[in-house]
C-alpha atoms as a PDB file:
ATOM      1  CA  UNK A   1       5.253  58.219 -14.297  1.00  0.00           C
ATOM      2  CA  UNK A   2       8.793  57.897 -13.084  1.00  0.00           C
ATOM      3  CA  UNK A   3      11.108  55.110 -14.112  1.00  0.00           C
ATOM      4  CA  UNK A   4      11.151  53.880 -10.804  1.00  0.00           C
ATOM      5  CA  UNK A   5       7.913  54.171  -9.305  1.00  0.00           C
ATOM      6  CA  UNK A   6       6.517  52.475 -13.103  1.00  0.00           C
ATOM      7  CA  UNK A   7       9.276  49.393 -12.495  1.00  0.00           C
ATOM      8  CA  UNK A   8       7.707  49.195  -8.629  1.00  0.00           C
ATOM      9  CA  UNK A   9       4.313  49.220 -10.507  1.00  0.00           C
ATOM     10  CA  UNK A  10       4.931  46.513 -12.994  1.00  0.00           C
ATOM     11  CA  UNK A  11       5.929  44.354 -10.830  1.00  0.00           C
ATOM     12  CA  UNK A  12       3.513  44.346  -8.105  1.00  0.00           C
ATOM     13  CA  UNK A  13       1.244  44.001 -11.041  1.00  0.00           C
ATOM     14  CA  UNK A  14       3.389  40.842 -12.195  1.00  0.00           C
ATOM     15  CA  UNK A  15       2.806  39.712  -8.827  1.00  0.00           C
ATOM     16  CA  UNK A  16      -0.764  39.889  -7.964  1.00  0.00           C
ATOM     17  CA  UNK A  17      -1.527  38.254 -11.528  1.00  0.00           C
ATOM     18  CA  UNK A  18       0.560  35.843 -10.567  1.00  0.00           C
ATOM     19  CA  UNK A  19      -0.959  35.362  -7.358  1.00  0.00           C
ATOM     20  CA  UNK A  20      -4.564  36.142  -8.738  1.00  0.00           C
ATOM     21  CA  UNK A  21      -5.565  32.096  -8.903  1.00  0.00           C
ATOM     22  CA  UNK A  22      -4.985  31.549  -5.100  1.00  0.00           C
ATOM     23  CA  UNK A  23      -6.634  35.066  -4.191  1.00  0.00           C
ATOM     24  CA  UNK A  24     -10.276  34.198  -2.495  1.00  0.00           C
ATOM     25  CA  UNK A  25     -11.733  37.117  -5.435  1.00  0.00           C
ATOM     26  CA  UNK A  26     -10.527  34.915  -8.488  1.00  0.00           C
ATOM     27  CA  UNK A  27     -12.893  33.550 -10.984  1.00  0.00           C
ATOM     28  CA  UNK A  28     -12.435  29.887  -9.358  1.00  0.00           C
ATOM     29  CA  UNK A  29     -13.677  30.974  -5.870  1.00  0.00           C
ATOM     30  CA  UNK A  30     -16.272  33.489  -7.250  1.00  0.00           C
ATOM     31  CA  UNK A  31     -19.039  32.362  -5.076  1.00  0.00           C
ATOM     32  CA  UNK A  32     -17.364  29.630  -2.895  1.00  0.00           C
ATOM     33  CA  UNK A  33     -17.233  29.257   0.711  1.00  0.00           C
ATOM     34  CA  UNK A  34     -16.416  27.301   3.174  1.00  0.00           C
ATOM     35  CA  UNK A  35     -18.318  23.784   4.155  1.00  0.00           C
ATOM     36  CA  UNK A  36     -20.900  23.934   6.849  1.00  0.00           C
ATOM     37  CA  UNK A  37     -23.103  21.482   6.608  1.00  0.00           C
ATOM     38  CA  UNK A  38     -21.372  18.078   5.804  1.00  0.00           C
ATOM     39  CA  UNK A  39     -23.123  14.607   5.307  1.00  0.00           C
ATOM     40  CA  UNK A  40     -22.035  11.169   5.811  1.00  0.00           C
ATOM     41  CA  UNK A  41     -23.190   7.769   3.821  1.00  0.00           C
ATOM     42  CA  UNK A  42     -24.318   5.603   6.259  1.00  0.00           C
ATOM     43  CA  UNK A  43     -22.712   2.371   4.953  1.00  0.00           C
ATOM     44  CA  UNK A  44     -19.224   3.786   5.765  1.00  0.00           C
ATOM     45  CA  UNK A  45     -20.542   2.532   9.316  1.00  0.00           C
ATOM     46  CA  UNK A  46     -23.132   0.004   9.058  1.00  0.00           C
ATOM     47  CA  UNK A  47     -22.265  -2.600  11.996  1.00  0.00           C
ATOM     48  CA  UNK A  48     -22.253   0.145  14.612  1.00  0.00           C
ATOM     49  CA  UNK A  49     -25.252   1.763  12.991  1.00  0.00           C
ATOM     50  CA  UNK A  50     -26.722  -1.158  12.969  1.00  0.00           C
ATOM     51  CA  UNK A  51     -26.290  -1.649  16.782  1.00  0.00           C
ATOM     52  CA  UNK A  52     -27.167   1.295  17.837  1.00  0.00           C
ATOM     53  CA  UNK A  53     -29.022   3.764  15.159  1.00  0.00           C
ATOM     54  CA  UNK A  54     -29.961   6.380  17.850  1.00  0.00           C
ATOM     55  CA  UNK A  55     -26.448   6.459  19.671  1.00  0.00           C
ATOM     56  CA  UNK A  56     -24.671   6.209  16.593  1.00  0.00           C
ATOM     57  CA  UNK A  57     -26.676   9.768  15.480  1.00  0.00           C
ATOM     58  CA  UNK A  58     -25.953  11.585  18.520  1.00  0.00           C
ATOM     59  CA  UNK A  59     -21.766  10.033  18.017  1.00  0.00           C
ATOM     60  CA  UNK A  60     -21.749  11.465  14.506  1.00  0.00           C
ATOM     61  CA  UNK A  61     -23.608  15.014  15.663  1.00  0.00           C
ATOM     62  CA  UNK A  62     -20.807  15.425  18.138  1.00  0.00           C
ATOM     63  CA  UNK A  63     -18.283  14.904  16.096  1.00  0.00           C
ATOM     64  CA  UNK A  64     -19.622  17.712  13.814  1.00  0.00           C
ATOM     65  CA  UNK A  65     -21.737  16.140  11.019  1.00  0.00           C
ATOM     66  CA  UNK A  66     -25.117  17.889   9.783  1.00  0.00           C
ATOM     67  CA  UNK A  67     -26.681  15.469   7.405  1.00  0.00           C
ATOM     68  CA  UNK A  68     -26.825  11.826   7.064  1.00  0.00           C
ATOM     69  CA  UNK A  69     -27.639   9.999   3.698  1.00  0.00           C
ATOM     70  CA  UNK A  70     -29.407   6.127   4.222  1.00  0.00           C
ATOM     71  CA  UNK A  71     -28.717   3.506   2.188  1.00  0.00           C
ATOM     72  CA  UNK A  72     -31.454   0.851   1.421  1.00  0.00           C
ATOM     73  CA  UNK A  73     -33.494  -1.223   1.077  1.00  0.00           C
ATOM     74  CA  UNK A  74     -36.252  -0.112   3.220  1.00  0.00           C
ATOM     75  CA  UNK A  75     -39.258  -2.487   4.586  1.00  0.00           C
ATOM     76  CA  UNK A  76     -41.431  -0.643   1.811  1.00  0.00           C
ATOM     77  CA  UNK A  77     -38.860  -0.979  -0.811  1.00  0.00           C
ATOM     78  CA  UNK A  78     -40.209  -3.216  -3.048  1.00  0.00           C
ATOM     79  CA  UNK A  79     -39.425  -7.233  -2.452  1.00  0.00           C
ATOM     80  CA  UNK A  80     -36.487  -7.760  -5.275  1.00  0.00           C
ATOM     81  CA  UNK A  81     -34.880  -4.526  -3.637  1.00  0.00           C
ATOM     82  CA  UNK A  82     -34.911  -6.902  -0.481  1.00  0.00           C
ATOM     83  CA  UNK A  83     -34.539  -9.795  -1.789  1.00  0.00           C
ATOM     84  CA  UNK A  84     -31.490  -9.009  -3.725  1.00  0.00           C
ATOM     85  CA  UNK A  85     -29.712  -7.686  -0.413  1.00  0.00           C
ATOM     86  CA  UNK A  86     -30.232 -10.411   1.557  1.00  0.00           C
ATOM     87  CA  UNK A  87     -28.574 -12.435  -1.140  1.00  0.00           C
ATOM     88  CA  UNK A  88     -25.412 -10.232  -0.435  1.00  0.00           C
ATOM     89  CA  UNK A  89     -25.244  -9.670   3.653  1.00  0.00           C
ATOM     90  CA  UNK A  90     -23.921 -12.881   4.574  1.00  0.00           C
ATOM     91  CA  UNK A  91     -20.345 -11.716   2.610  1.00  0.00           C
ATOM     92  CA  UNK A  92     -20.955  -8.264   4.235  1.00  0.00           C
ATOM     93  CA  UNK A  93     -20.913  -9.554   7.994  1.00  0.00           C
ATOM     94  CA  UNK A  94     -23.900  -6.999   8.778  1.00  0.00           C
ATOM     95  CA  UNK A  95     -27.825  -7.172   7.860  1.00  0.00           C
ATOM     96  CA  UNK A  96     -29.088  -3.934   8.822  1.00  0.00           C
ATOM     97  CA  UNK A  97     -30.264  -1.383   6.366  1.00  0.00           C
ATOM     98  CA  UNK A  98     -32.954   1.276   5.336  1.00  0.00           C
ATOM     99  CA  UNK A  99     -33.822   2.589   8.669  1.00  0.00           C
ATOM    100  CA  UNK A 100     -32.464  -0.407  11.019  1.00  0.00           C
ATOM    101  CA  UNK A 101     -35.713  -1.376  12.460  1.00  0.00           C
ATOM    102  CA  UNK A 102     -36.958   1.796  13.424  1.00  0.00           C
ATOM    103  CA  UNK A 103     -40.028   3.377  11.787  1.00  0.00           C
ATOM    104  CA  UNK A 104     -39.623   6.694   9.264  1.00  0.00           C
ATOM    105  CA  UNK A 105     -41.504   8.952  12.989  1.00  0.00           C
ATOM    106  CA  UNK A 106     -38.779   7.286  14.880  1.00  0.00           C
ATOM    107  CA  UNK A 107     -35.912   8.343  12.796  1.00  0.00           C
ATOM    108  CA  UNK A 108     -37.134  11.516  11.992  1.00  0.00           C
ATOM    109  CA  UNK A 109     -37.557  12.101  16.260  1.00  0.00           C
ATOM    110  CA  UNK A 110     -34.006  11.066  16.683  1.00  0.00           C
ATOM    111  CA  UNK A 111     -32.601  12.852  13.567  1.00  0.00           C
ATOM    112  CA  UNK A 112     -34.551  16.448  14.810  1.00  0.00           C
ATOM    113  CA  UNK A 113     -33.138  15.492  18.654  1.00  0.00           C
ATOM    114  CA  UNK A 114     -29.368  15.628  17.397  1.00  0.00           C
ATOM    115  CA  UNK A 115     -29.796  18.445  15.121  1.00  0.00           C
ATOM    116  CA  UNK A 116     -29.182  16.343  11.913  1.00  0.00           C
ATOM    117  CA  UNK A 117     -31.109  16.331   8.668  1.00  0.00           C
ATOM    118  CA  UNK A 118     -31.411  13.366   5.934  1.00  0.00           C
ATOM    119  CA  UNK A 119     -31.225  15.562   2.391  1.00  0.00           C
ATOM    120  CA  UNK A 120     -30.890  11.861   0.313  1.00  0.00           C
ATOM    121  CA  UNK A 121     -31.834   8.275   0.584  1.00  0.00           C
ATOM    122  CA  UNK A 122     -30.411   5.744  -2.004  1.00  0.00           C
ATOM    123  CA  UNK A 123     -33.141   3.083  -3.117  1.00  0.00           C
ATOM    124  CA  UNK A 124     -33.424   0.030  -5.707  1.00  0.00           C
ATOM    125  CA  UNK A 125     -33.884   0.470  -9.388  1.00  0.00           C
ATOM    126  CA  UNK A 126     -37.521  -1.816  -8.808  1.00  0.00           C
ATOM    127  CA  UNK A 127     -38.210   0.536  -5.999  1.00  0.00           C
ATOM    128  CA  UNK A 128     -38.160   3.385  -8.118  1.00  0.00           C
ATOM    129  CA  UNK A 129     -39.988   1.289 -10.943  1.00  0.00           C
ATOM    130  CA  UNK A 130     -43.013  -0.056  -8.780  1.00  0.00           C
ATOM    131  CA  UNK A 131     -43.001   1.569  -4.880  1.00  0.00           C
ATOM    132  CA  UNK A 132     -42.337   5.320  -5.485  1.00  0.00           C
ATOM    133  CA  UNK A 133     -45.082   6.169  -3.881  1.00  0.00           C
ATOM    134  CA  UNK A 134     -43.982   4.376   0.021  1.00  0.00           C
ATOM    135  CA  UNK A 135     -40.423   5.847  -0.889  1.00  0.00           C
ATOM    136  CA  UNK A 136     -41.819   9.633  -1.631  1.00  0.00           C
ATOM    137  CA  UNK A 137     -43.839   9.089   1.727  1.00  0.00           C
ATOM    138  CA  UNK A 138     -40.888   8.575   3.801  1.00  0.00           C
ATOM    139  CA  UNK A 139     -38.850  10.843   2.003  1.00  0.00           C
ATOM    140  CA  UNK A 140     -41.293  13.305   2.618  1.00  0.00           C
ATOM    141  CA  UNK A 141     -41.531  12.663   6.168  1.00  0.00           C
ATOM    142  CA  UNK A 142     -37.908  12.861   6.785  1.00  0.00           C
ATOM    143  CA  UNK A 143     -36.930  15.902   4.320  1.00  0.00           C
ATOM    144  CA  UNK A 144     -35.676  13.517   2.031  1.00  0.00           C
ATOM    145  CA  UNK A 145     -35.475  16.192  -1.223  1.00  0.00           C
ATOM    146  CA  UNK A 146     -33.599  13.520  -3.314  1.00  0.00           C
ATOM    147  CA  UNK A 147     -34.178   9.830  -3.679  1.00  0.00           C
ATOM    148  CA  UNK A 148     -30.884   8.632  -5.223  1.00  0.00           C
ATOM    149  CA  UNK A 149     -30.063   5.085  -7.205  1.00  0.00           C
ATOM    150  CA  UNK A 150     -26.803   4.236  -6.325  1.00  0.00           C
ATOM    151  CA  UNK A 151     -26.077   2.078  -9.693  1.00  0.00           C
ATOM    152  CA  UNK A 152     -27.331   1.062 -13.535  1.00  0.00           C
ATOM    153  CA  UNK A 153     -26.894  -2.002 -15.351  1.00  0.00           C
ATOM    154  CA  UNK A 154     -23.924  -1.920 -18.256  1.00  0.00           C
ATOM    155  CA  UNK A 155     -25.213  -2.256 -21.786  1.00  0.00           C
ATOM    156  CA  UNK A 156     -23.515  -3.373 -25.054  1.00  0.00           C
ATOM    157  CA  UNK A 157     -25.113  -0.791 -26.860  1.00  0.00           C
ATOM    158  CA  UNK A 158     -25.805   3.185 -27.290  1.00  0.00           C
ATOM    159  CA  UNK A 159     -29.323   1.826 -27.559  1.00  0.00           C
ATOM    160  CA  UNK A 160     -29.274   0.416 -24.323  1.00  0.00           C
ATOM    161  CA  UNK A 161     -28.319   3.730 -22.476  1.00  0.00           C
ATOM    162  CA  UNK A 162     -30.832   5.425 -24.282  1.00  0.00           C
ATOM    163  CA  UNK A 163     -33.937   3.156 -23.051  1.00  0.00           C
ATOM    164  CA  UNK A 164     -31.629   3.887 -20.057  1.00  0.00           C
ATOM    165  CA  UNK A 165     -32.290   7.516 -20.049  1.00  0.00           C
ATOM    166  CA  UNK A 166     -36.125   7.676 -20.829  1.00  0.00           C
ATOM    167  CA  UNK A 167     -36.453   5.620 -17.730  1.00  0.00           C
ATOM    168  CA  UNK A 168     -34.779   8.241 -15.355  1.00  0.00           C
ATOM    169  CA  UNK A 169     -36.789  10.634 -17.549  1.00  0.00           C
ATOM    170  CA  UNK A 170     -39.736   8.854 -15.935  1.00  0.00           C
ATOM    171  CA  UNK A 171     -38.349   8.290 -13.043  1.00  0.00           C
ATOM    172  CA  UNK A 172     -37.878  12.030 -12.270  1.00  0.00           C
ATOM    173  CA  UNK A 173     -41.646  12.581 -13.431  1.00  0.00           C
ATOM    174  CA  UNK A 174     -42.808  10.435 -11.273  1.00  0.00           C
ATOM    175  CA  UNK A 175     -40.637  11.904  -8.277  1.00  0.00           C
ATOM    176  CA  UNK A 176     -41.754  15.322  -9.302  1.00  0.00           C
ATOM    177  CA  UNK A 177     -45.383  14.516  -8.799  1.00  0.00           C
ATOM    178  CA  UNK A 178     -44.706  13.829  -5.426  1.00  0.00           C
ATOM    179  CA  UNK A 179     -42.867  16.708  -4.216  1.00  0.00           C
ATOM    180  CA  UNK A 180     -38.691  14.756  -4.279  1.00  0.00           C
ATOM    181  CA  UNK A 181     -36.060  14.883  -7.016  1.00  0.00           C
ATOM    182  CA  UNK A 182     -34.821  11.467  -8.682  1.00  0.00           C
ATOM    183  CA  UNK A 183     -30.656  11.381  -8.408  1.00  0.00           C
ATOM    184  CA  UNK A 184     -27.947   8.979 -10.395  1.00  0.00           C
ATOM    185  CA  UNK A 185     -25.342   7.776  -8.788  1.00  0.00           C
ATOM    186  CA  UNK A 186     -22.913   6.504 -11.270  1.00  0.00           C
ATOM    187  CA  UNK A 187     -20.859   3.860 -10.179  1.00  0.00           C
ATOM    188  CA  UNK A 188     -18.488   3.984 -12.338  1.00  0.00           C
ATOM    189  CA  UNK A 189     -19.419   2.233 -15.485  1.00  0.00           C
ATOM    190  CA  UNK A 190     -20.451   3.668 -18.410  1.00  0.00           C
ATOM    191  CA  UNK A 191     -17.629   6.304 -18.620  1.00  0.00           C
ATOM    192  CA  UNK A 192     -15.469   4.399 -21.668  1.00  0.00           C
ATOM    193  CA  UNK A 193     -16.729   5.427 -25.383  1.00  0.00           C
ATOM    194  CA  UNK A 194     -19.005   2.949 -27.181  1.00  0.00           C
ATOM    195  CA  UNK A 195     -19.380   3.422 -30.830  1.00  0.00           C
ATOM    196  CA  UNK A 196     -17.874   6.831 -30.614  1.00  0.00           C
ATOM    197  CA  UNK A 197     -20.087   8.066 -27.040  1.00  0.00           C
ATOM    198  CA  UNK A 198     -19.346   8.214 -23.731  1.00  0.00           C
ATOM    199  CA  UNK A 199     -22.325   6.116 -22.466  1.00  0.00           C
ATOM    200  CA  UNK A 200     -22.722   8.355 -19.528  1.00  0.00           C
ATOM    201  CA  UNK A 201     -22.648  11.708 -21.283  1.00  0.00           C
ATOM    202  CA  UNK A 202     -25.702  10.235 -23.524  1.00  0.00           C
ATOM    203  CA  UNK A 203     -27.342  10.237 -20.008  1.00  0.00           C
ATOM    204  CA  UNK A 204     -26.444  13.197 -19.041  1.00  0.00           C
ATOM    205  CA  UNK A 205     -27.558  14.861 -22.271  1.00  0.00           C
ATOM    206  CA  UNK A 206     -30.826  13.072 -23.391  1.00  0.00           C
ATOM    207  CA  UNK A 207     -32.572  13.709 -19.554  1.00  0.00           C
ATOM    208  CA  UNK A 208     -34.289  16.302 -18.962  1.00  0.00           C
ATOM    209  CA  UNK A 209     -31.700  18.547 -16.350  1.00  0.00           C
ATOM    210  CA  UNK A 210     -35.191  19.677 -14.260  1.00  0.00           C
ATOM    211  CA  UNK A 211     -36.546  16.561 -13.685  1.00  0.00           C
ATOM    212  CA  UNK A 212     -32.964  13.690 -13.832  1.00  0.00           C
ATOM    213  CA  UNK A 213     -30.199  14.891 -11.332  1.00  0.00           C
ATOM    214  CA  UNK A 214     -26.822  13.690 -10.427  1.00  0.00           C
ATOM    215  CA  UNK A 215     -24.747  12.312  -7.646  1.00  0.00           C
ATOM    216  CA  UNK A 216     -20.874  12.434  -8.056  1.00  0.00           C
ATOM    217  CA  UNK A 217     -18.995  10.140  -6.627  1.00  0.00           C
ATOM    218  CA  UNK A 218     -15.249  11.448  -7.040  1.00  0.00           C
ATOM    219  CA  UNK A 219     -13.842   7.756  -6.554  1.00  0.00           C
ATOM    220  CA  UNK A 220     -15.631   6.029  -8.763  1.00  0.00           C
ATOM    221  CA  UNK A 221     -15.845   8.261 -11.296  1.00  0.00           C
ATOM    222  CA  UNK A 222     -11.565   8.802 -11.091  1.00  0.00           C
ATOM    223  CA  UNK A 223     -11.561   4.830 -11.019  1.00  0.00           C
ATOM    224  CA  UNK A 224     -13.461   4.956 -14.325  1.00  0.00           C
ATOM    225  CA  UNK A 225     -10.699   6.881 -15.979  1.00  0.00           C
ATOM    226  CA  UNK A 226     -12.179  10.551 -16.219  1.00  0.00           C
ATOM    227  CA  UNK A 227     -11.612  14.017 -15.242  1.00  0.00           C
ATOM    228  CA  UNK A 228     -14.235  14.899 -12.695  1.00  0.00           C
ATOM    229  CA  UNK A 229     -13.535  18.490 -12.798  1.00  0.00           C
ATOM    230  CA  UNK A 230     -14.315  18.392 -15.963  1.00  0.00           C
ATOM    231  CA  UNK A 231     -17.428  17.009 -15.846  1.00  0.00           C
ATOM    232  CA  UNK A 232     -18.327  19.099 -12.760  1.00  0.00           C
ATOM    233  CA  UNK A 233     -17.567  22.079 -15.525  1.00  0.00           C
ATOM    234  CA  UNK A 234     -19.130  20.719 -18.479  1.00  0.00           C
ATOM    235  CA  UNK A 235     -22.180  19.876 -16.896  1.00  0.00           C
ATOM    236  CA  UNK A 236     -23.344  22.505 -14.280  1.00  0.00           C
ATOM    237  CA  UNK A 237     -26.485  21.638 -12.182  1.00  0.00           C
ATOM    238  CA  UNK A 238     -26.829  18.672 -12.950  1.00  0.00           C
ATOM    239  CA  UNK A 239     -25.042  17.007 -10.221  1.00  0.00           C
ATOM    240  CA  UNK A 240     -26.200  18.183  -7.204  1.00  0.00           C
ATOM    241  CA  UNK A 241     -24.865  16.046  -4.488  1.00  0.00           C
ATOM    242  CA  UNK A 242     -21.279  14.282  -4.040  1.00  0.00           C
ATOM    243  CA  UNK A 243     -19.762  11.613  -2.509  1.00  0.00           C
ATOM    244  CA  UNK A 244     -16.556  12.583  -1.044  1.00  0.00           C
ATOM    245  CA  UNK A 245     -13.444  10.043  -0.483  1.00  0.00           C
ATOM    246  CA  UNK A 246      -9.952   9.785  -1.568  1.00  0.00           C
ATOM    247  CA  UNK A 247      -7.476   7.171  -2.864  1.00  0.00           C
ATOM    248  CA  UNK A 248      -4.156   6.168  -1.161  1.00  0.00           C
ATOM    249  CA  UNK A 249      -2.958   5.774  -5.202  1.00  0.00           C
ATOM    250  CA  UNK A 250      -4.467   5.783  -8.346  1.00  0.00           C
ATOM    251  CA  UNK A 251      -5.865   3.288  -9.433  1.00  0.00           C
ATOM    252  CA  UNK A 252      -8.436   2.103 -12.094  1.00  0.00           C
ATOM    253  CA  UNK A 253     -10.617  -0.314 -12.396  1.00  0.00           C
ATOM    254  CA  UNK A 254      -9.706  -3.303 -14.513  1.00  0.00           C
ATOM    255  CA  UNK A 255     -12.706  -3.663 -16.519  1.00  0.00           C
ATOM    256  CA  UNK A 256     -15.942  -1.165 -17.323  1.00  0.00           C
ATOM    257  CA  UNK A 257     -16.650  -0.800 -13.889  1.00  0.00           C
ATOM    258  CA  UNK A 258     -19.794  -2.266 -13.718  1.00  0.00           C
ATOM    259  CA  UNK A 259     -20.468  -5.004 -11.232  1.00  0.00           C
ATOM    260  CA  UNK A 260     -19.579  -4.995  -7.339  1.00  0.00           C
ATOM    261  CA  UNK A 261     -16.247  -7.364  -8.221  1.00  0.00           C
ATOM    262  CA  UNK A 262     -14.619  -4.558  -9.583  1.00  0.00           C
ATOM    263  CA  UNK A 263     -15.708  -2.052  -6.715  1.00  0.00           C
ATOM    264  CA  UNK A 264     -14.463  -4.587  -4.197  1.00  0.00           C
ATOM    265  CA  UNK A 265     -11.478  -4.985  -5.973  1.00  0.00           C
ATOM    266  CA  UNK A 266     -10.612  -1.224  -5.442  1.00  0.00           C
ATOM    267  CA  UNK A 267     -11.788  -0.837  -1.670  1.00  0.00           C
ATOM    268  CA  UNK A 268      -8.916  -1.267  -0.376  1.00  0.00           C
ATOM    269  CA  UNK A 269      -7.105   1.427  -2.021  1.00  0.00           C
ATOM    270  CA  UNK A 270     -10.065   3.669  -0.114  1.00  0.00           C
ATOM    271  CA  UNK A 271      -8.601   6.433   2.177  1.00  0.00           C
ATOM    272  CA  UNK A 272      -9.745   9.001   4.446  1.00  0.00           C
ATOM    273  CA  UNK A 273     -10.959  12.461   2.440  1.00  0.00           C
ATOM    274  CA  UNK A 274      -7.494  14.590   2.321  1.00  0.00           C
ATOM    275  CA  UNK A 275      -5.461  12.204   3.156  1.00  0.00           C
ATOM    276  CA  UNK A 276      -4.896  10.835  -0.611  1.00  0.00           C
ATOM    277  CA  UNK A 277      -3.794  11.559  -3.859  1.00  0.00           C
ATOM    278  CA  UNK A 278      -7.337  12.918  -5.389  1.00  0.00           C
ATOM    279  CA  UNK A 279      -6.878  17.009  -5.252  1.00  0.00           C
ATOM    280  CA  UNK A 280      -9.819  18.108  -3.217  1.00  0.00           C
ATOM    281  CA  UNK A 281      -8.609  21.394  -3.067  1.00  0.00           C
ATOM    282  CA  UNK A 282      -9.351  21.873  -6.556  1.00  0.00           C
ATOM    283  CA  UNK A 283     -12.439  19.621  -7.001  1.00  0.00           C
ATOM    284  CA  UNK A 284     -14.772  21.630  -3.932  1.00  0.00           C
ATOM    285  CA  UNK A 285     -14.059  25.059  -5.460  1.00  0.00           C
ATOM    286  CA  UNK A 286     -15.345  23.881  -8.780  1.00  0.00           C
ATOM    287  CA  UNK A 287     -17.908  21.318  -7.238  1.00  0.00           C
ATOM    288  CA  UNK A 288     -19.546  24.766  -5.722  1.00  0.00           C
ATOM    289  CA  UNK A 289     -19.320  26.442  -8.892  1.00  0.00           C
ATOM    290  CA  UNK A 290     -21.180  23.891 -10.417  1.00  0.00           C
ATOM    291  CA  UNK A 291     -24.063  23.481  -8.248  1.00  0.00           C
ATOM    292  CA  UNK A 292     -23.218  20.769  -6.176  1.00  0.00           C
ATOM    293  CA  UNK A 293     -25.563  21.365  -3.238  1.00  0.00           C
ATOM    294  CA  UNK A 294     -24.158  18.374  -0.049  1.00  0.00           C
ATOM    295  CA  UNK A 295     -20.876  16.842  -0.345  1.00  0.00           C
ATOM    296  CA  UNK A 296     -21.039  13.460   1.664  1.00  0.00           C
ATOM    297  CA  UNK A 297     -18.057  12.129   3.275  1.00  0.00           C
ATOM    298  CA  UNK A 298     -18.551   8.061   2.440  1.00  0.00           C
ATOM    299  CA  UNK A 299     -15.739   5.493   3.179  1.00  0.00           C
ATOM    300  CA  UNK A 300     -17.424   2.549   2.327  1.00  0.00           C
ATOM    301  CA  UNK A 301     -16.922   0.075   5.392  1.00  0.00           C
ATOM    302  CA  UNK A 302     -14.518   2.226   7.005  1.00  0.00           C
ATOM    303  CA  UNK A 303     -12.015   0.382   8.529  1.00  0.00           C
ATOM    304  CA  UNK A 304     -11.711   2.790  11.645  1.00  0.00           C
ATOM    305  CA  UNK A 305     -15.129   3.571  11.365  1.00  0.00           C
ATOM    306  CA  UNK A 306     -15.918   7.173  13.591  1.00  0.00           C
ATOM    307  CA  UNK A 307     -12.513   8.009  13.295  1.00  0.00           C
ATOM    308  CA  UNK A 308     -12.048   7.623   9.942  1.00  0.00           C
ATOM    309  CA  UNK A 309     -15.062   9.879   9.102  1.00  0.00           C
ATOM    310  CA  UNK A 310     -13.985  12.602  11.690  1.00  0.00           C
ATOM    311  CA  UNK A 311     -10.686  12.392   9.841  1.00  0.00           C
ATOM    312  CA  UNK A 312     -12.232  13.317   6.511  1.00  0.00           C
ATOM    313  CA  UNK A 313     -14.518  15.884   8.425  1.00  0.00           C
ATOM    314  CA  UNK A 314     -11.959  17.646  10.001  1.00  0.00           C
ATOM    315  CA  UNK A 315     -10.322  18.281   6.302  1.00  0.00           C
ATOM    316  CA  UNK A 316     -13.293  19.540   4.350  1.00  0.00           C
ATOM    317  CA  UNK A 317     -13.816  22.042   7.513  1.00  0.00           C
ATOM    318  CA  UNK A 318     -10.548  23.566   6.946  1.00  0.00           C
ATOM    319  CA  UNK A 319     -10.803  23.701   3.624  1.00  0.00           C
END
């Protein structure tokens, strides 16, 4: 090879290794493409929704959404699941939930008429202890593959998380038998090392991955101190669906996470997906990778409600 030609050919080769991370073929986008079927939490708009379920479904199909996630409790959800809402509703300034007075036929009508699908429904932990088998109905009847519990109660001890554990165990047995998938949604406690653990890992580790899976949400999770793409590459197929939001700074949470004081505490530090400091560009590439199978936009109480979650979906589109 001439000298020249062999300098010419180093160098492009210096060059497209360089480049190689931000080429489409690289090892991080191996499989990855873009976002076409994007979900939304309902209680990022709960007071609309609330007012008007079916208009509010045909507003968020226009704007481009394809899945919607509910948040309970439902009238079948069992009555401490209820009871323990309506303790909290008069602080939230709304009452509706579950379905909004409508019937599972009647949402699943106005879902099919606007072209949207419901792939998740969160429900109470007594729900999924004594009325699995009214959740699985409607779950069935929607779609519903996942039934989702949005939070777990903090324990002192390792022993704790592991009586923890052999409850989702169950929990995904029973969901299994009838034809849905039990999900986590870790709040963000559990995620600071007790006697040498990270309480959550233990979870993650003593289920059984094809029966317990896992919702990330990438807020909570950053709030609780950790590296999401880590976990996201530590842990693939496990979590399977994600919550999707940002954070105008970062911020943690000023205790273990684990009761709605801290959460509230944090809200307003909430921003529309892309428009914050959490790299998204790096956590959907690797979020793919790992098996992550519907990324939910959720700003919880969005401020600007529609706009705010057309915001976020116009980002992840472009992505």
């Amino acid at each position: 090879m001439k000298t020249q030609s062999r300098r010419d050919f180093l160098r492009n080769l210096t060059i497209a290794t360089a480049a190689s991370p931000f080429i489409t073929g690289s090892p991080l986008f191996a499989g990855t493409k873009k976002l076409k079927k994007i979900g939304v939490q309902l209680f990022s708009i709960p007071k609309i929704t609330e007012s008007d379920f079916a208009g509010t479904m045909q507003k968020l199909a226009t704007i481009g959404f394809k899945e919607i996630e509910f948040y309970g409790p439902y009238t079948f959800s069992a009555t401490e699941d209820q009871q323990r809402w309506s303790s909290v509703t008069p602080s939230l300034g709304f009452s509706g939930s579950g379905f909004f007075g409508l019937n599972t036929q009647q949402v699943k009508k106005i879902l099919d008429d606007n072209g949207l699908s419901a792939p998740s429904m969160h429900t109470g932990l007594v729900s999924l202890q004594s009325a699995i088998g009214p959740l699985a109905e409607a779950a069935n009847t929607l779609g519903s593959k996942y039934v989702v519990l949005p939070s777990a109660a903090t324990h002192t001890s390792l022993d704790g998380y592991k009586k923890q554990a052999e409850e989702f165990n169950k929990f995904g047995s029973d969901a299994r038998k009838y034809g849905i998938r039990f999900a986590y949604h870790n709040h963000g406690n559990g995620l600071k090392a007790l006697d040498g653990k990270i309480p959550f890992e233990l979870i993650l580790e003593s289920t059984d991955p094809e029966l317990v899976f896992f919702q990330m949400d990438i807020y909570w999770m950053t709030a609780g101190g950790v590296d999401v793409v880590a976990y996201l590459d530590k842990y693939p197929k496990r979590f399977r669906l994600m919550h999707v939001k940002d954070m105008s700074k970062e911020v943690r949470f000023s205790g273990d996470g684990g009761d709605p004081q801290q959460w509230m505490e944090l809200f307003p530090f909430l921003t529309n997906a892309g428009s914050g400091v959490l790299d998204l560009k790096k956590i959907i590439p690797h979020a793919q990778k790992s098996g992550v199978e519907h990324f939910i936009i959720e700003r919880d109480l969005a401020p600007s409600g529609l706009d705010d979650l057309k915001n976020g979906l116009n980002y992840l589109k472009d992505l």
